[in-house]
N, C-alpha and C. Protein backbone atom coordinates (compact mmCIF):
# COMPACT_ATOMS: atom_id res chain seq x y z
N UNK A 1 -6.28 93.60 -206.45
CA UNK A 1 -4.88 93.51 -206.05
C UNK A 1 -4.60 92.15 -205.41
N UNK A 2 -3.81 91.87 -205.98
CA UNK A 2 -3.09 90.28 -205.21
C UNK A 2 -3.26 90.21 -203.77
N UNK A 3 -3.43 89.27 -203.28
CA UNK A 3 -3.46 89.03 -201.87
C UNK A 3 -2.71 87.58 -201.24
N UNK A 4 -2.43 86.81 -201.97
CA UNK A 4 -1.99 85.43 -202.01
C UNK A 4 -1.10 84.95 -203.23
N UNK A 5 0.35 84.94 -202.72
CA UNK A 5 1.42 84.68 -203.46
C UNK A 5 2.03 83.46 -203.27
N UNK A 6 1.70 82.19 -204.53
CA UNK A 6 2.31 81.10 -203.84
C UNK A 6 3.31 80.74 -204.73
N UNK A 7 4.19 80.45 -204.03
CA UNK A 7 5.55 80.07 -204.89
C UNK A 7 6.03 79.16 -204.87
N UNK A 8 6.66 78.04 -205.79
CA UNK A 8 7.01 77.07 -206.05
C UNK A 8 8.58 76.67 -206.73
N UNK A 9 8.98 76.41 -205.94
CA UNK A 9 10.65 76.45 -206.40
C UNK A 9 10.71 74.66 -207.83
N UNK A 10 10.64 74.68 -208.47
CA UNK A 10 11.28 73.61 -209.43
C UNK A 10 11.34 72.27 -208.82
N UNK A 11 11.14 71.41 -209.38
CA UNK A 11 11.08 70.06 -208.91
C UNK A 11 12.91 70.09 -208.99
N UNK A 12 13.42 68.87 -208.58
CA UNK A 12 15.07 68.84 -208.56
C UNK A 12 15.67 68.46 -209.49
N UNK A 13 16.84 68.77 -209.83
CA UNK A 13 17.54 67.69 -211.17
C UNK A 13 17.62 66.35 -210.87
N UNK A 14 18.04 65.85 -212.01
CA UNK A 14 18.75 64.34 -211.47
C UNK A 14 19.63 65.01 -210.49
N UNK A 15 20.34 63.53 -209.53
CA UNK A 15 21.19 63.58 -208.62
C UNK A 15 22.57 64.08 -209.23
N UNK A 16 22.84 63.59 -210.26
CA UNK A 16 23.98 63.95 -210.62
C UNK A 16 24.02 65.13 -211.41
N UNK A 17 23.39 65.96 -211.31
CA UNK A 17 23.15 67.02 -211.48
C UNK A 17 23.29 68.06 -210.56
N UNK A 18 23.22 67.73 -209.31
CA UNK A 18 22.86 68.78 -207.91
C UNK A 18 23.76 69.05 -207.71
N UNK A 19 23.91 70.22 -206.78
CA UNK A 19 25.77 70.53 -206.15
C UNK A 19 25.96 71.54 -207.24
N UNK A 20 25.26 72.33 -208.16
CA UNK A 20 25.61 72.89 -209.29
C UNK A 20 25.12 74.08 -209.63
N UNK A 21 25.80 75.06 -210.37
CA UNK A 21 25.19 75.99 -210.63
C UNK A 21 24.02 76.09 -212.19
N UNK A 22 22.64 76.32 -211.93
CA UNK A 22 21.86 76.04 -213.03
C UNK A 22 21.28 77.64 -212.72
N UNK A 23 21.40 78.05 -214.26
CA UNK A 23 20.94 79.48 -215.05
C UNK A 23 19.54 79.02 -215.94
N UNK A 24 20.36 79.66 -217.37
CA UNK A 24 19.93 79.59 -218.50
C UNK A 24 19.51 77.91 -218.76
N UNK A 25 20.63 77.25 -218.47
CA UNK A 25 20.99 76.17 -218.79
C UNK A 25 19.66 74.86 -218.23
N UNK A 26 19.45 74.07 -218.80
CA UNK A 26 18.71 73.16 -218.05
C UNK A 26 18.99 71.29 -218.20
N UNK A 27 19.39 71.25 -216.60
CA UNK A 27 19.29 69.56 -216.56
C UNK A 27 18.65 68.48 -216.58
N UNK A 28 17.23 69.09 -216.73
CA UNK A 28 16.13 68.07 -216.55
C UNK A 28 15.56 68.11 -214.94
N UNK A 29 14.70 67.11 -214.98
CA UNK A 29 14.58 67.09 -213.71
C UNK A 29 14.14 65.42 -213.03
N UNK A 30 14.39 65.72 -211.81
CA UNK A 30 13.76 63.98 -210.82
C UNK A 30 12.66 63.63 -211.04
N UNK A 31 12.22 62.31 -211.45
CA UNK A 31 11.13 62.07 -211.46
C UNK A 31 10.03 62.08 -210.00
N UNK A 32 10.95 61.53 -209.12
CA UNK A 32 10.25 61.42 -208.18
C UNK A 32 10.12 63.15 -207.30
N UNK A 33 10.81 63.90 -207.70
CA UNK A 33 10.54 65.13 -207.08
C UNK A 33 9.76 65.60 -207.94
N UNK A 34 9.43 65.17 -209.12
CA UNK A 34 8.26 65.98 -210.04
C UNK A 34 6.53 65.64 -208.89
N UNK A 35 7.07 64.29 -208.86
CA UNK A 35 5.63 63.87 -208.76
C UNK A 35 5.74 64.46 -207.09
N UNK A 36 6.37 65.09 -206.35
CA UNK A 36 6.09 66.04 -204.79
C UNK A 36 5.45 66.86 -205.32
N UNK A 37 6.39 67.63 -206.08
CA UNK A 37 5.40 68.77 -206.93
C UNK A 37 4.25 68.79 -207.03
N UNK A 38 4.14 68.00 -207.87
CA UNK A 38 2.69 67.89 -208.35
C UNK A 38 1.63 67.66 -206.85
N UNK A 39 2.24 66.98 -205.93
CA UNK A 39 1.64 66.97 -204.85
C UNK A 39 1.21 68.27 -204.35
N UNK A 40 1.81 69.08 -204.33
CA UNK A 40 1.60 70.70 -203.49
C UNK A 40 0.48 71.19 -204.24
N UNK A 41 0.14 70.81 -205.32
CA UNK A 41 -1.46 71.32 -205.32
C UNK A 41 -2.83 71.10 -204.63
N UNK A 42 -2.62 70.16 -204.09
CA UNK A 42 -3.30 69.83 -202.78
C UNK A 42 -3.46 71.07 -201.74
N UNK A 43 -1.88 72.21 -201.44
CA UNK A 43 -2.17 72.62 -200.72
C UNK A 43 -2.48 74.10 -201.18
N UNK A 44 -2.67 73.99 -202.27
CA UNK A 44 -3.28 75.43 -202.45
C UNK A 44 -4.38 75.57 -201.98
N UNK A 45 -4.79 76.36 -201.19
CA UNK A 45 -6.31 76.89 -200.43
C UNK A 45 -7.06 76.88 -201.49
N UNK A 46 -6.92 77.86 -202.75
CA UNK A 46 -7.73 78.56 -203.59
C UNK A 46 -7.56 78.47 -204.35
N UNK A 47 -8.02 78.11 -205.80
CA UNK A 47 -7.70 78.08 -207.15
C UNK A 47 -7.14 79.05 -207.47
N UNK A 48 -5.93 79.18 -207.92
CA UNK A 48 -5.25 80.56 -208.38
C UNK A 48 -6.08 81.03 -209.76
N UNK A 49 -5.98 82.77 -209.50
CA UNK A 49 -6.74 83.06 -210.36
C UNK A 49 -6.01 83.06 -211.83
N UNK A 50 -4.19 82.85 -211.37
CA UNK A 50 -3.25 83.12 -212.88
C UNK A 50 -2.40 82.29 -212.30
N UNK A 51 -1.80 81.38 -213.37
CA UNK A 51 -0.51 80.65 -213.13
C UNK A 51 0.37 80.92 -214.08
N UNK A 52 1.69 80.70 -213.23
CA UNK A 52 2.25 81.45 -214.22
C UNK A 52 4.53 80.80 -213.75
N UNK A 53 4.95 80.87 -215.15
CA UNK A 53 5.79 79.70 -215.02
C UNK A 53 7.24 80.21 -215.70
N UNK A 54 8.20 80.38 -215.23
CA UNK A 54 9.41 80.70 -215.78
C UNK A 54 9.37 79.95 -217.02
N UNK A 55 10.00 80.19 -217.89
CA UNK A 55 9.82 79.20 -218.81
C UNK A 55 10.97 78.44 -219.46
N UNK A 56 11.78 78.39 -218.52
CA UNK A 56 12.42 76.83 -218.49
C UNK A 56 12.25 75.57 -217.86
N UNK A 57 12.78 74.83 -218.69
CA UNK A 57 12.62 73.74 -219.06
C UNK A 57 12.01 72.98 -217.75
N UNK A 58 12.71 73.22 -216.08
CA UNK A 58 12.63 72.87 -215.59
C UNK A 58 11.40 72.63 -214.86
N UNK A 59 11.10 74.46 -214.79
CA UNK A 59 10.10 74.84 -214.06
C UNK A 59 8.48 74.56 -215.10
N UNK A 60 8.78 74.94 -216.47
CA UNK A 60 7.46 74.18 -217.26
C UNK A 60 7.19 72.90 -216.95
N UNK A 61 8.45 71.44 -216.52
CA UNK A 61 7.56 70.50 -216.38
C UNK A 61 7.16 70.60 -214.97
N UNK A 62 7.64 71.53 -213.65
CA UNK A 62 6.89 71.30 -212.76
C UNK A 62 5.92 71.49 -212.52
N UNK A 63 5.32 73.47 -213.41
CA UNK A 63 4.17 73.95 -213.27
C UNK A 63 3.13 72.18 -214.15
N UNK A 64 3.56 72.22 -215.45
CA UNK A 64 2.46 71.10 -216.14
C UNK A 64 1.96 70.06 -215.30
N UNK A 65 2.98 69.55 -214.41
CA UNK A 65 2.39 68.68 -213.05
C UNK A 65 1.65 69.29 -212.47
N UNK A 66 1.63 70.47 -211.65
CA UNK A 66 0.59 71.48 -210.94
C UNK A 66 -0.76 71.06 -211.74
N UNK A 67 -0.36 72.07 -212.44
CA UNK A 67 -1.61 72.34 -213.30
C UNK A 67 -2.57 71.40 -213.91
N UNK A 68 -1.89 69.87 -214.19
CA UNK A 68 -2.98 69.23 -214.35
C UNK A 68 -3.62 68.31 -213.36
N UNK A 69 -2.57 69.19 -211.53
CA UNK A 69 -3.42 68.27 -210.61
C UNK A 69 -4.76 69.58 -210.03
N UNK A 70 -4.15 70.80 -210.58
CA UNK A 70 -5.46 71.87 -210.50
C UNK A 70 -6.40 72.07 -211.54
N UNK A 71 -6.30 71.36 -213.16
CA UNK A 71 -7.34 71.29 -213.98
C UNK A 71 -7.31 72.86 -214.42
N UNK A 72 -5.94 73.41 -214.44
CA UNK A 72 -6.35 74.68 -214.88
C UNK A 72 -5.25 75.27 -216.11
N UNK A 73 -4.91 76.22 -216.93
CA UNK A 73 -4.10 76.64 -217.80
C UNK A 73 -3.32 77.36 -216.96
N UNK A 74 -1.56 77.69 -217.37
CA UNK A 74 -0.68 78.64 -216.90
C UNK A 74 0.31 78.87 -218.10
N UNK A 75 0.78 80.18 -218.13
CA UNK A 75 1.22 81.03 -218.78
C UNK A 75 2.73 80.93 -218.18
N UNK A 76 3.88 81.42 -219.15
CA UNK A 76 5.17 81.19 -218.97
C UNK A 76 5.65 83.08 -219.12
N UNK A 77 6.30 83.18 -218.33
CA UNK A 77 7.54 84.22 -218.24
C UNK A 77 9.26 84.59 -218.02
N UNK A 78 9.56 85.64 -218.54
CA UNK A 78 11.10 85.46 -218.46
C UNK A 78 11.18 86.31 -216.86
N UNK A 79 10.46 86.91 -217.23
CA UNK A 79 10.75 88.09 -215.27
C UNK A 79 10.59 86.79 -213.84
N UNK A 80 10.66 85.49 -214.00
CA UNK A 80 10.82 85.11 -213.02
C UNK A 80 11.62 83.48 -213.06
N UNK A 81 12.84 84.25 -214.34
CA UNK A 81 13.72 82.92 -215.00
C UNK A 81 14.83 83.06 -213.16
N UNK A 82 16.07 82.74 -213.60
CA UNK A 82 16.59 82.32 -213.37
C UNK A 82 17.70 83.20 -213.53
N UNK A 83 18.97 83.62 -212.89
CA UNK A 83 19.92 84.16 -212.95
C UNK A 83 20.65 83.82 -213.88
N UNK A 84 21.26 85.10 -215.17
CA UNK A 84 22.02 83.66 -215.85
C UNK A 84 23.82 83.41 -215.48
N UNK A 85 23.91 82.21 -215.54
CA UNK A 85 25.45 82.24 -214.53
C UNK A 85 26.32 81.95 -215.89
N UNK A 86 25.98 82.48 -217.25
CA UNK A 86 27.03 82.44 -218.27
C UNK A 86 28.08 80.91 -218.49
N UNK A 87 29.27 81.65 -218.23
CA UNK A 87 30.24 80.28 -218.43
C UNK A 87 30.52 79.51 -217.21
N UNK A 88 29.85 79.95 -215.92
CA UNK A 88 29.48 79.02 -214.96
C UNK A 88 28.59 78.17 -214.51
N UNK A 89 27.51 78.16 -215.63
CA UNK A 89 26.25 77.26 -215.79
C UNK A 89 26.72 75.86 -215.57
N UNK A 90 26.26 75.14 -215.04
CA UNK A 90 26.05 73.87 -214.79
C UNK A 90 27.12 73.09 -214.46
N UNK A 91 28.06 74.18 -213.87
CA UNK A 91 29.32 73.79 -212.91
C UNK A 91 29.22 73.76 -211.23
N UNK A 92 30.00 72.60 -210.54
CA UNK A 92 30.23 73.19 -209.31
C UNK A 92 30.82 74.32 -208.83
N UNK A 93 30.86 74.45 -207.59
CA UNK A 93 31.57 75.92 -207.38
C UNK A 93 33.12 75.76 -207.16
N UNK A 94 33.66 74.00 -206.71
CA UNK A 94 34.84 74.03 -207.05
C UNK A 94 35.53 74.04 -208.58
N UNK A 95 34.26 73.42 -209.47
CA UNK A 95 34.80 73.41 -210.84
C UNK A 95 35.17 75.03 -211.41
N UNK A 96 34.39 75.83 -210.83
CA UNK A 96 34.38 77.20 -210.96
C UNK A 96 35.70 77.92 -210.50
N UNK A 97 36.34 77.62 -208.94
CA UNK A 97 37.18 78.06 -208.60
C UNK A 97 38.54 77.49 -209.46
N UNK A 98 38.53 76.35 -210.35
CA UNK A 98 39.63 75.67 -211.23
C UNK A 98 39.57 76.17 -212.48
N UNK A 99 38.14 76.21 -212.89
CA UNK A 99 38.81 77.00 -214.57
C UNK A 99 38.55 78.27 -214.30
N UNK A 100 37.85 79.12 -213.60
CA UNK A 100 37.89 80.27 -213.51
C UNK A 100 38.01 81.07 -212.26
N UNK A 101 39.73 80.65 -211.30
CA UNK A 101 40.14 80.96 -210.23
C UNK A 101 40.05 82.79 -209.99
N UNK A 102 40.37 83.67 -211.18
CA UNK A 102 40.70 85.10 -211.05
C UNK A 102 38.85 85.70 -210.75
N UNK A 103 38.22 85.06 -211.78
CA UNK A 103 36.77 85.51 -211.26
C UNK A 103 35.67 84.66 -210.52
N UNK A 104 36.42 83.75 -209.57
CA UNK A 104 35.73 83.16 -208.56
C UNK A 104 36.41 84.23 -207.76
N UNK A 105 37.42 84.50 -207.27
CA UNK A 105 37.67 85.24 -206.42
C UNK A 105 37.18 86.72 -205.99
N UNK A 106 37.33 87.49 -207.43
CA UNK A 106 36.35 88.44 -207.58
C UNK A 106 34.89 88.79 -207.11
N UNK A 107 34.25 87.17 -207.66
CA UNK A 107 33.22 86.67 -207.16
C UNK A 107 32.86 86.79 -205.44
N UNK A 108 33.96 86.37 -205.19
CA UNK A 108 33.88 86.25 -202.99
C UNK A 108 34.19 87.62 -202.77
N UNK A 109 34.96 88.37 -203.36
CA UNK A 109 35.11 89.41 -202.90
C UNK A 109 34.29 90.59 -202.71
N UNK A 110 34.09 90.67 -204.01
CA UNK A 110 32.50 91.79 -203.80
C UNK A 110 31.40 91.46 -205.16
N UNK A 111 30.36 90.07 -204.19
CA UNK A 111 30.02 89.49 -204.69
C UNK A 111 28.36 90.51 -205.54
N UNK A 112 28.19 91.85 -204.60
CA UNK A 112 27.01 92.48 -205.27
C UNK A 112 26.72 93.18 -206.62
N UNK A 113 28.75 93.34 -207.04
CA UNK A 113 28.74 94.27 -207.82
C UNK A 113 29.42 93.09 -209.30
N UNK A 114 29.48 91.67 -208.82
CA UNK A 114 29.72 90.28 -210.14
C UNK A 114 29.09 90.81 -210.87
N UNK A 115 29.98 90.38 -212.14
CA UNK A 115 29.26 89.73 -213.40
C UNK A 115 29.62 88.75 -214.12
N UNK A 116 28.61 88.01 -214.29
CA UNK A 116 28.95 86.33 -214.08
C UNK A 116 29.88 86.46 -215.90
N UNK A 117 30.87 85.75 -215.96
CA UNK A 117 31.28 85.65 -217.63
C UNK A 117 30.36 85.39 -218.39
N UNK A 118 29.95 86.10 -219.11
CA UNK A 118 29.09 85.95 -220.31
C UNK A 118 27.81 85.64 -220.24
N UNK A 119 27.49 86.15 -218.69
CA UNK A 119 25.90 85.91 -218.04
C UNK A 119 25.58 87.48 -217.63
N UNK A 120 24.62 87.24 -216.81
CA UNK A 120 23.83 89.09 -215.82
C UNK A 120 25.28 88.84 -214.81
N UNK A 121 24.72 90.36 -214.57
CA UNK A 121 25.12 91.33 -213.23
C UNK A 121 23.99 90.90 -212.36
N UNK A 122 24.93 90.51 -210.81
CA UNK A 122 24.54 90.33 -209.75
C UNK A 122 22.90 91.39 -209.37
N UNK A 123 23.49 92.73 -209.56
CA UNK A 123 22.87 94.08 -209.26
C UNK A 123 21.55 93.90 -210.45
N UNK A 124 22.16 93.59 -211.42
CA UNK A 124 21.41 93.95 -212.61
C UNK A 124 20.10 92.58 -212.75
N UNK A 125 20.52 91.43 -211.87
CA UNK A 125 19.14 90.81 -211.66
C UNK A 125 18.25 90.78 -210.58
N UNK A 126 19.25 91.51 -208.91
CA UNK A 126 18.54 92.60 -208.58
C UNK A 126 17.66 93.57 -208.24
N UNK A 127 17.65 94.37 -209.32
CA UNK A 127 16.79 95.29 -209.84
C UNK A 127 15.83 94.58 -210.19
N UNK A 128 16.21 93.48 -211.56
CA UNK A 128 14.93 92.77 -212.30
C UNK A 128 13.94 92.08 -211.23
N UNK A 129 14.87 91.52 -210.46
CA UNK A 129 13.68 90.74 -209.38
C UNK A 129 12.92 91.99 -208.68
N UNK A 130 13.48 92.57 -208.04
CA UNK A 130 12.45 93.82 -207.24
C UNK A 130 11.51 94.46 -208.61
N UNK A 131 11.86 94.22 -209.88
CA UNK A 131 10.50 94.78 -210.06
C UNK A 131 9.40 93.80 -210.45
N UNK A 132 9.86 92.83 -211.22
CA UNK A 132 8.93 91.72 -210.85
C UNK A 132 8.23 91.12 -209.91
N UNK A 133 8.53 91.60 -208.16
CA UNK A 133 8.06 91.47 -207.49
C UNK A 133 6.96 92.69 -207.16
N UNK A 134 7.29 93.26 -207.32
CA UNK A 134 6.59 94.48 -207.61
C UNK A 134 5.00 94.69 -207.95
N UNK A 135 5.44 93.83 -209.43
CA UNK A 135 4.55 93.82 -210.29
C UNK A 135 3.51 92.29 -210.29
N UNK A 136 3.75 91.56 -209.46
CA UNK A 136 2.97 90.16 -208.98
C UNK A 136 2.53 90.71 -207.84
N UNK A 137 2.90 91.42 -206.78
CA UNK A 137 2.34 91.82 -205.74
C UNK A 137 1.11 92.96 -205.87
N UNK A 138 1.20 93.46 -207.08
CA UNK A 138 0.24 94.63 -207.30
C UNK A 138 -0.73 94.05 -208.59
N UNK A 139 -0.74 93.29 -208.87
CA UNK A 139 -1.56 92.57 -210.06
C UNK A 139 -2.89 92.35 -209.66
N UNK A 140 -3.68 92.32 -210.82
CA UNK A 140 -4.94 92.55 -210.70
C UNK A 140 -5.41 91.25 -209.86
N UNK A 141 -4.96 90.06 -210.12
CA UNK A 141 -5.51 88.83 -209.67
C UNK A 141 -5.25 88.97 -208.21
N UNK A 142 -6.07 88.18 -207.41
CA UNK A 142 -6.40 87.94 -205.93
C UNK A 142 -5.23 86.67 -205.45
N UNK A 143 -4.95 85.87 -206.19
CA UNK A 143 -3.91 84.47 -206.17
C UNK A 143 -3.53 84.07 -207.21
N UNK A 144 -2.44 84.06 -207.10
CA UNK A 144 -1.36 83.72 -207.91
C UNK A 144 -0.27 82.56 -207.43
N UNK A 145 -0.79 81.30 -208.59
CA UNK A 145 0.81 80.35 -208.50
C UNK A 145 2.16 80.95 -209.11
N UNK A 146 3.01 80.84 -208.95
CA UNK A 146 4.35 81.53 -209.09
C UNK A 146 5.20 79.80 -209.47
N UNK A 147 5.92 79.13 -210.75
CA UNK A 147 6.78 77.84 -210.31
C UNK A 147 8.11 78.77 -211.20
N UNK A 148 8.96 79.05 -210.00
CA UNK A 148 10.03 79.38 -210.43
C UNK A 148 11.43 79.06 -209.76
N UNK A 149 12.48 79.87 -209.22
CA UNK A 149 13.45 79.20 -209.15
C UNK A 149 14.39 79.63 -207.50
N UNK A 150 15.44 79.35 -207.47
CA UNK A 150 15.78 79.45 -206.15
C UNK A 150 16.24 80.91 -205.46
N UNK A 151 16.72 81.30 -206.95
CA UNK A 151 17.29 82.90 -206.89
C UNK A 151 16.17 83.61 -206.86
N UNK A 152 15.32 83.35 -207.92
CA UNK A 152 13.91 84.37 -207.33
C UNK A 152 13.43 84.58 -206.10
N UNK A 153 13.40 83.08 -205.89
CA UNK A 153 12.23 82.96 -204.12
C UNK A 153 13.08 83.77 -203.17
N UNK A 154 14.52 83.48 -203.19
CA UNK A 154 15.45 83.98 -201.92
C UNK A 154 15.70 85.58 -202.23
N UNK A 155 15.52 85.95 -203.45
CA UNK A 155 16.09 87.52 -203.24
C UNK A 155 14.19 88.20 -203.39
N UNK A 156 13.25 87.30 -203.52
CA UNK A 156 12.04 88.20 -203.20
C UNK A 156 11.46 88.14 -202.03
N UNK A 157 12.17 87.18 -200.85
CA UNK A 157 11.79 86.84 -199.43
C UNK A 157 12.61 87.98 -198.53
N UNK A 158 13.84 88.50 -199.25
CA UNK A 158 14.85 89.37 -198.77
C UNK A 158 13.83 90.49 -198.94
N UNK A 159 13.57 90.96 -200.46
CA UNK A 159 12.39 92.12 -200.29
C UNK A 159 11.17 92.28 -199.82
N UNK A 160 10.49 91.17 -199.36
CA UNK A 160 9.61 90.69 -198.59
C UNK A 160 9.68 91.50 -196.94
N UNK A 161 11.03 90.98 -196.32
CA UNK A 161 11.18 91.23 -195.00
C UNK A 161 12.04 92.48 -194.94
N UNK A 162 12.12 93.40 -195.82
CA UNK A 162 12.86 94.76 -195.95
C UNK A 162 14.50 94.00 -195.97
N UNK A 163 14.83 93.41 -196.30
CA UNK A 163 16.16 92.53 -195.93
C UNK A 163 16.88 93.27 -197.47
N UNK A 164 18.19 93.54 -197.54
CA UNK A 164 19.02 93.84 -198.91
C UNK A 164 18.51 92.56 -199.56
N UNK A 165 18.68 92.65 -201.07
CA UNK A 165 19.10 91.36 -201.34
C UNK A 165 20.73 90.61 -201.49
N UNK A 166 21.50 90.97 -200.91
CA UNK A 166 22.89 90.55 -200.58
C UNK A 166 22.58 89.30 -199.69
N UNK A 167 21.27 89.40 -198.65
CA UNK A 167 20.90 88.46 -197.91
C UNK A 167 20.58 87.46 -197.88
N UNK A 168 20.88 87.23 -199.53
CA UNK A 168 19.21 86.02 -200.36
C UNK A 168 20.07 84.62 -199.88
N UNK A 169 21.35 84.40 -199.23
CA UNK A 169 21.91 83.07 -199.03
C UNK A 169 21.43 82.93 -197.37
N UNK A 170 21.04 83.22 -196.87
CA UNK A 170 20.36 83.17 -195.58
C UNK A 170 19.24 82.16 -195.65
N UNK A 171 18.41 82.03 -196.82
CA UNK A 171 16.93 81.46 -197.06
C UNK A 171 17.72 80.74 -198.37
N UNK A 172 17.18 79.63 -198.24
CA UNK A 172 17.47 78.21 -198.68
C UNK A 172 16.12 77.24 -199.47
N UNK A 173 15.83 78.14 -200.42
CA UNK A 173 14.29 77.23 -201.03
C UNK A 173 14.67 76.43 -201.23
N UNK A 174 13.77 75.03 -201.19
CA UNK A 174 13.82 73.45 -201.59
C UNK A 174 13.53 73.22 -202.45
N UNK A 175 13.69 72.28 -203.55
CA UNK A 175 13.31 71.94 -204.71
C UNK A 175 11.98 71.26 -204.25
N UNK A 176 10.84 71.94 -205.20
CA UNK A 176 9.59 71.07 -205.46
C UNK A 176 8.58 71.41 -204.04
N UNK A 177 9.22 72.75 -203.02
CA UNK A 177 8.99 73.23 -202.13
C UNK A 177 7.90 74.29 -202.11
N UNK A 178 7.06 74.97 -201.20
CA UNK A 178 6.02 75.65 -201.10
C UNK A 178 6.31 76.89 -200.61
N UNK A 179 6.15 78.61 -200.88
CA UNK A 179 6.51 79.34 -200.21
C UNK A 179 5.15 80.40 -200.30
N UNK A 180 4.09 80.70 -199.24
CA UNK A 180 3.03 81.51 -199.34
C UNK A 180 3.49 82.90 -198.83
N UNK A 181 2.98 83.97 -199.85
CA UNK A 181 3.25 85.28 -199.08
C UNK A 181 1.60 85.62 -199.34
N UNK A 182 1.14 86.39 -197.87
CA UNK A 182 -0.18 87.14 -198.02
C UNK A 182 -0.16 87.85 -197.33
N UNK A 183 -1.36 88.87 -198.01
CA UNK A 183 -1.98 89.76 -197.60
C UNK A 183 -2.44 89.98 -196.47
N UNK A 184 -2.31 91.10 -195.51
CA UNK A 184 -2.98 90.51 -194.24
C UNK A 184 -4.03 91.56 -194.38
N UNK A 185 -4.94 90.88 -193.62
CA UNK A 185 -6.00 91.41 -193.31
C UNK A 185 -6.45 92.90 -193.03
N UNK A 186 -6.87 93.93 -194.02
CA UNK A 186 -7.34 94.95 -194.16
C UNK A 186 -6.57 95.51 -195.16
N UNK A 187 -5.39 94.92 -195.59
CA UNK A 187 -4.82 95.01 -196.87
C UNK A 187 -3.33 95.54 -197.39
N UNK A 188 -3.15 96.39 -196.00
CA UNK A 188 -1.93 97.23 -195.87
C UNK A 188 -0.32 96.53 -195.56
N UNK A 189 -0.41 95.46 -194.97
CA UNK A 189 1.06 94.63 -194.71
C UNK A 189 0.69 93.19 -195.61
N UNK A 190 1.76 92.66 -195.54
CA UNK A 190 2.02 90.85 -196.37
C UNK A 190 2.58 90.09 -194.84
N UNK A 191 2.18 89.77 -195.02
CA UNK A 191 3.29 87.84 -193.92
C UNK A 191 3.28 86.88 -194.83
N UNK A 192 4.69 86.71 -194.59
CA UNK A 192 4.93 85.15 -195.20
C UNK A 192 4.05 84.12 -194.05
N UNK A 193 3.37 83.77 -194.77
CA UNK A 193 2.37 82.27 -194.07
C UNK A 193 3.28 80.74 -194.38
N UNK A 194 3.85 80.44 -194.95
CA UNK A 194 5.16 79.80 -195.07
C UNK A 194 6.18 80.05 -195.78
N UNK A 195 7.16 78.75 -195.35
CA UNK A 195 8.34 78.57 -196.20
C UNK A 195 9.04 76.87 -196.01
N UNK A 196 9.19 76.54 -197.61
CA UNK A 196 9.53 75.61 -197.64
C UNK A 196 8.74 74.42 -197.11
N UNK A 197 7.02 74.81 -197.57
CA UNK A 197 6.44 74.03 -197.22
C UNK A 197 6.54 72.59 -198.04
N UNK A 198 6.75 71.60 -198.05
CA UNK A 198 7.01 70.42 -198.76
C UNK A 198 5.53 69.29 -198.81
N UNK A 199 5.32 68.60 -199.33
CA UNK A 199 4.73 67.34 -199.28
C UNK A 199 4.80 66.38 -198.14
């Protein structure tokens, strides 16, 4: 059973990219925040026994930095993509409130029960994250790298600390940032051992 969960939020977009909502969609990413990334393998204690990588665009080139500063293979998944924000992908949130004023508002209003235009339900990714967390926390491997994204880390830190996930804007992952959850000792509770550990 897992005991050491390390998570890795995405190196950053370009600058002119940030300020934005990113799903499905992908902007690339900073060079110079790739290469932080790639730095945080340094702080892995332990060779993870599985790596393992949303598999966009973003987060594959951050894990491939990892991984070839750990000399090891990692595997890609959709259970730890990215929310998809439909026809609000790769907009600001004022560009959002201008072409789509009736369901930005909707949006503020009762933001648990959204569904993004032509993307997931709020609820309905949710669910997906609690069971994906679920299912990394109970996995056969002892450590696990995790390079995924901002919505994951914040609504599995909410289930982490018994928190709703309505809460997930409270916690603020960093791009290209470090987040350890473990096992404590005798096996029965987790502590987060950090957050937003950086380079």
């Amino acid at each position: 059973m897992a005991d050491t969960i390390y998570l890795v939020r995405h190196a950053a977009p370009p600058r002119e990219a940030r300020g934005k909502y990113w799903g499905k969609r992908d902007p690339g990413v900073d060079t110079d925040s790739l290469r932080d990334a790639a730095r945080l393998a340094a702080k892995i204690l332990r060779p993870p026994d599985r790596i393992v990588s949303s598999s966009l665009e973003r987060a594959r080139a951050t894990v491939e930095a990892m991984a070839a500063e750990l000399g090891q293979p990692y595997e890609t998944a959709c259970d730890v993509e990215e929310i998809d924000f439909g026809e609000f992908d790769g907009l600001s949130y004022r560009e959002i409130q201008t072409r789509f004023p009736d369901a930005a508002r909707r949006w503020a209003e009762a933001p648990d029960g959204f569904v993004f235009p032509g993307g997931s339900g709020i609820l309905e990714f949710d669910i997906a994250a609690g069971a994906s967390w679920r299912n990394y926390s109970e996995a056969r491997e002892r450590t696990l790298l995790i390079v995924t994204h901002g919505g994951i880390i914040s609504t599995w830190t909410c289930l982490f600390l018994g928190l709703d996930p309505s809460r997930r804007f409270s916690f603020h992952p960093d791009y290209a940032a470090l987040t350890v959850f473990a096992r404590h000792r005798g096996g029965e509770f987790w502590e987060m051992a950090s957050f937003n550990d950086r380079h």
